[in-house]
Each structure stands twice: as structure tokens, then as C-alpha cells.
C-alpha atoms as a PDB file:
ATOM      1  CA  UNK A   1      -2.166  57.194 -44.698  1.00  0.00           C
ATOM      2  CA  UNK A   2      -5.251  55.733 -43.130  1.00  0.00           C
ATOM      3  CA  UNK A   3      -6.334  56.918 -39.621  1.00  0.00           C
ATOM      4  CA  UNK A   4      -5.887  53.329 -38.061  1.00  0.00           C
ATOM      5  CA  UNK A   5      -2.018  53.278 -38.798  1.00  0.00           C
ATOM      6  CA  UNK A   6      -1.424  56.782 -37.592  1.00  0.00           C
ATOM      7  CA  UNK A   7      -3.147  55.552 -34.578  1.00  0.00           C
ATOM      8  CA  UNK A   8      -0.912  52.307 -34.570  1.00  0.00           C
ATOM      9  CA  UNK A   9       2.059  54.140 -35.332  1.00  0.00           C
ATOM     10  CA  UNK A  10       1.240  57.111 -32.413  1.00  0.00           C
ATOM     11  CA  UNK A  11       0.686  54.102 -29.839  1.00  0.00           C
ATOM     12  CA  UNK A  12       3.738  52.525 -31.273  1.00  0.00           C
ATOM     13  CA  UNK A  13       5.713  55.559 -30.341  1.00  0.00           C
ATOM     14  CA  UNK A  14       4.716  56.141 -27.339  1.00  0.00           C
ATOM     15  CA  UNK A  15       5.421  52.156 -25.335  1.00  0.00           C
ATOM     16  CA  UNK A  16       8.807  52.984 -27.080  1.00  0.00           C
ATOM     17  CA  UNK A  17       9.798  56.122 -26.197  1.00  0.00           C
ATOM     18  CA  UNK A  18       9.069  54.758 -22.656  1.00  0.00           C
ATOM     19  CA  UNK A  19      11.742  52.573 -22.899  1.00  0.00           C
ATOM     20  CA  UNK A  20      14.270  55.616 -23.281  1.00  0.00           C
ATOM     21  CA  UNK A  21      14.405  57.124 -19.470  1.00  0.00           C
ATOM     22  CA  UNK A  22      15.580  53.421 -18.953  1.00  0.00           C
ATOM     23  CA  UNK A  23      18.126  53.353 -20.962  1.00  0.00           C
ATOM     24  CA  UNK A  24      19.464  56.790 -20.299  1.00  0.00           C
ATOM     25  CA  UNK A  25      19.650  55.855 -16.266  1.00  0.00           C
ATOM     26  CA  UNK A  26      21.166  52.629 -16.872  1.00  0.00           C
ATOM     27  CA  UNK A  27      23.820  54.079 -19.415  1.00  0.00           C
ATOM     28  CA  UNK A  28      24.590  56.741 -16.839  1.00  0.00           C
ATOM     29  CA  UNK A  29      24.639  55.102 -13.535  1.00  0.00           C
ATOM     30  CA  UNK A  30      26.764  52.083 -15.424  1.00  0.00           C
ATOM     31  CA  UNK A  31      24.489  49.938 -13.216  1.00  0.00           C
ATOM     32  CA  UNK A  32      21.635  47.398 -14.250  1.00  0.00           C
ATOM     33  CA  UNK A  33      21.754  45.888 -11.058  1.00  0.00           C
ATOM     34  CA  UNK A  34      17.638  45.965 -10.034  1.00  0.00           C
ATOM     35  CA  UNK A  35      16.961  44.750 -13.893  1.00  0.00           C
ATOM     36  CA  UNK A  36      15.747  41.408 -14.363  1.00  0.00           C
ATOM     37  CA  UNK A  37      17.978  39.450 -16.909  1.00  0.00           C
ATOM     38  CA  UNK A  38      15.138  36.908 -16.992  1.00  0.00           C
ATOM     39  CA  UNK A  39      12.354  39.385 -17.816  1.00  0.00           C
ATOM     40  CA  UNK A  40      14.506  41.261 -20.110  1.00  0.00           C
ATOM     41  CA  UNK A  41      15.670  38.196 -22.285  1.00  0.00           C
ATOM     42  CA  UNK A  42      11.664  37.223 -22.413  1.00  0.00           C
ATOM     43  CA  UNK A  43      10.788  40.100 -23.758  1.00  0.00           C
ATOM     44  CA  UNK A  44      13.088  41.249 -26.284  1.00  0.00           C
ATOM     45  CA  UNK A  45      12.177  37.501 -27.487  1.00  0.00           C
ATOM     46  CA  UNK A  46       9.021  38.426 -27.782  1.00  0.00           C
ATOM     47  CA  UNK A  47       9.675  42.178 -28.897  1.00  0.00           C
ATOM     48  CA  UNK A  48      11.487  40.478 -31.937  1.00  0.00           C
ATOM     49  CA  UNK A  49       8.393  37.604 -32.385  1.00  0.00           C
ATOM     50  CA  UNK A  50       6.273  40.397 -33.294  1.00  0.00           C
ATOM     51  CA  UNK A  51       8.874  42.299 -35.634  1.00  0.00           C
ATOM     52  CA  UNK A  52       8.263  38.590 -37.537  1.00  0.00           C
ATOM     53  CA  UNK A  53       4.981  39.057 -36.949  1.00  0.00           C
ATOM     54  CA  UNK A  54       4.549  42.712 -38.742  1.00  0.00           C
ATOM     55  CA  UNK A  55       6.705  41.837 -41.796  1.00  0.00           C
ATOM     56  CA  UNK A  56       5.300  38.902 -42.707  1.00  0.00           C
ATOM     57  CA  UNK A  57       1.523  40.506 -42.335  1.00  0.00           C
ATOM     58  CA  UNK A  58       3.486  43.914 -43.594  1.00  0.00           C
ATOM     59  CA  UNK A  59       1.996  45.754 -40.520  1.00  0.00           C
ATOM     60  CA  UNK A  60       4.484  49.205 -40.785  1.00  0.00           C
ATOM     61  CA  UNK A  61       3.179  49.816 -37.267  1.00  0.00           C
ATOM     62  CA  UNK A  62       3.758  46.932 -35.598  1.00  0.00           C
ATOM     63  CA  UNK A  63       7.106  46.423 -37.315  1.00  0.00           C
ATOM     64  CA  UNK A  64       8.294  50.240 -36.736  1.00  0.00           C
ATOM     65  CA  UNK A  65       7.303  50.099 -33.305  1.00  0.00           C
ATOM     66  CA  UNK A  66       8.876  47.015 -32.563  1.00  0.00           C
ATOM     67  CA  UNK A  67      12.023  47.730 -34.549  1.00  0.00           C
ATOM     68  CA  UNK A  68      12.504  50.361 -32.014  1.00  0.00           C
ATOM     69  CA  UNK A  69      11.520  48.826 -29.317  1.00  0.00           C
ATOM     70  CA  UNK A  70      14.341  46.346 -29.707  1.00  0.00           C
ATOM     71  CA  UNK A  71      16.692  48.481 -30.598  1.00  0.00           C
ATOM     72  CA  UNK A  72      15.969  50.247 -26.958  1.00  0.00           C
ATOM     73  CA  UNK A  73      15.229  46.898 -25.162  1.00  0.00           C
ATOM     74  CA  UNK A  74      18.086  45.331 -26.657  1.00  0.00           C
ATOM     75  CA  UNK A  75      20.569  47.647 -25.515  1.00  0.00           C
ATOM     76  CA  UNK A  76      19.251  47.757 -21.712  1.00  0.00           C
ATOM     77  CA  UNK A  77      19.597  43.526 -22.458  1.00  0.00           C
ATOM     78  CA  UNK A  78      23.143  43.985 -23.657  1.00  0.00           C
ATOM     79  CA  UNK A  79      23.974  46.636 -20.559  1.00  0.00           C
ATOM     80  CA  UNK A  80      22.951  44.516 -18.278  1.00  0.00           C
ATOM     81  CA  UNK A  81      25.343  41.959 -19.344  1.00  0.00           C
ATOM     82  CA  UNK A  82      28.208  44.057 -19.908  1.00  0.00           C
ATOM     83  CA  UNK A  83      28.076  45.820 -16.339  1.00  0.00           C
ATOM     84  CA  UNK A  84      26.781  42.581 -14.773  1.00  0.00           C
ATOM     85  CA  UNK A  85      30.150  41.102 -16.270  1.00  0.00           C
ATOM     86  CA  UNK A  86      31.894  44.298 -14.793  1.00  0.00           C
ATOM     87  CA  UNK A  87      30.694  43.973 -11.395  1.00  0.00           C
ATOM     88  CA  UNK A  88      31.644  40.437 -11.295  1.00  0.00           C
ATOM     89  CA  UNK A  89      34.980  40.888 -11.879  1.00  0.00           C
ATOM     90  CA  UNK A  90      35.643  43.724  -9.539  1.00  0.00           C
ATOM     91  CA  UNK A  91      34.498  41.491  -6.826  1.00  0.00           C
ATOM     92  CA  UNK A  92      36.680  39.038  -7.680  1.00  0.00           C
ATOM     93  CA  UNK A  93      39.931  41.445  -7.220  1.00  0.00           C
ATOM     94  CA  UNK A  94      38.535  42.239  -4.120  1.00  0.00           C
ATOM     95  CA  UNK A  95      38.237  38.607  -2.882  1.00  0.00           C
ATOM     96  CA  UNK A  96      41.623  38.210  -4.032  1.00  0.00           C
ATOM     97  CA  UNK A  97      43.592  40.814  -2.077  1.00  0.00           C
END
């Protein structure tokens, strides 16, 4: 393996694994509240632009890395809707009673 993709593929690592403390707090706390739906839908758009992006040039950095990357991105994306969902229908029983 040439140097360049084990530096592509330690970088890669790296922005993804920063994703994880994210997910682990938002899984845990059940709450996605402060996370922007807007900012999140952007960029697992473009997360998922540049997965294209790597298999058509058949980058296995850029398409590892942003493999993951969605896969982490994707599921703070899908928790936010699920417990933004959540939250607005335990306000609505409390309006109700």
C-alpha cells in the first residue's frame, strides 16, 4: 500500500471516529435536541456525494472514510428524528390533559 493512502486512510479515520462521542451522547441522553436537522441533512448529503465521488474515481480512502462517516452521521440524522418525533408527542399528551 502506498504511503499517500495510508495517509488518506489515517485522516479518514480520524474525522470519523470524531463523529462517535456524538453518537454515544445522543444515544444515551435519548435527546438530539441542540442538533441542527438542517446542518445534519446537508451534510450527510454531502457525506454520501463524496462516497459517489470515491467509487467512481475508486479512491478506497475517500470511500472507506466516508462509508463510515455516514454510517455514524446517518444515525445521529435518523436519532434526531426519532426522538424529535418522541418529544413531540409527549407534549402533545401534556397539552391534552
Amino acid at each position: 500500500m502506498q504511503f499517500v493512502t495510508l495517509i488518506g486512510l489515517l485522516a479518514g479515520t480520524l474525522t470519523t471516529i470524531a463523529f462517535l462521542p456524538q453518537v454515544i451522547k445522543t444515544w444515551k441522553s435519548r435527546s438530539a435536541q441542540d442538533i441542527s436537522l438542517g446542518m445534519f441533512l446537508l451534510f450527510c448529503t454531502g457525506v454520501f456525494l463524496w462516497l459517489v465521488y470515491g467509487l467512481l474515481k475508486q479512491d478506497l480512502p475517500v470511500i472507506v472514510a466516508n462509508c463510515a462517516t455516514l454510517v455514524l452521521a446517518g444515525s445521529i440524522l435518523w436519532m434526531k428524528l426519532k426522538f424529535s418525533r418522541k418529544g413531540a408527542k409527549t407534549q402533545r399528551k401534556k397539552r391534552r390533559r
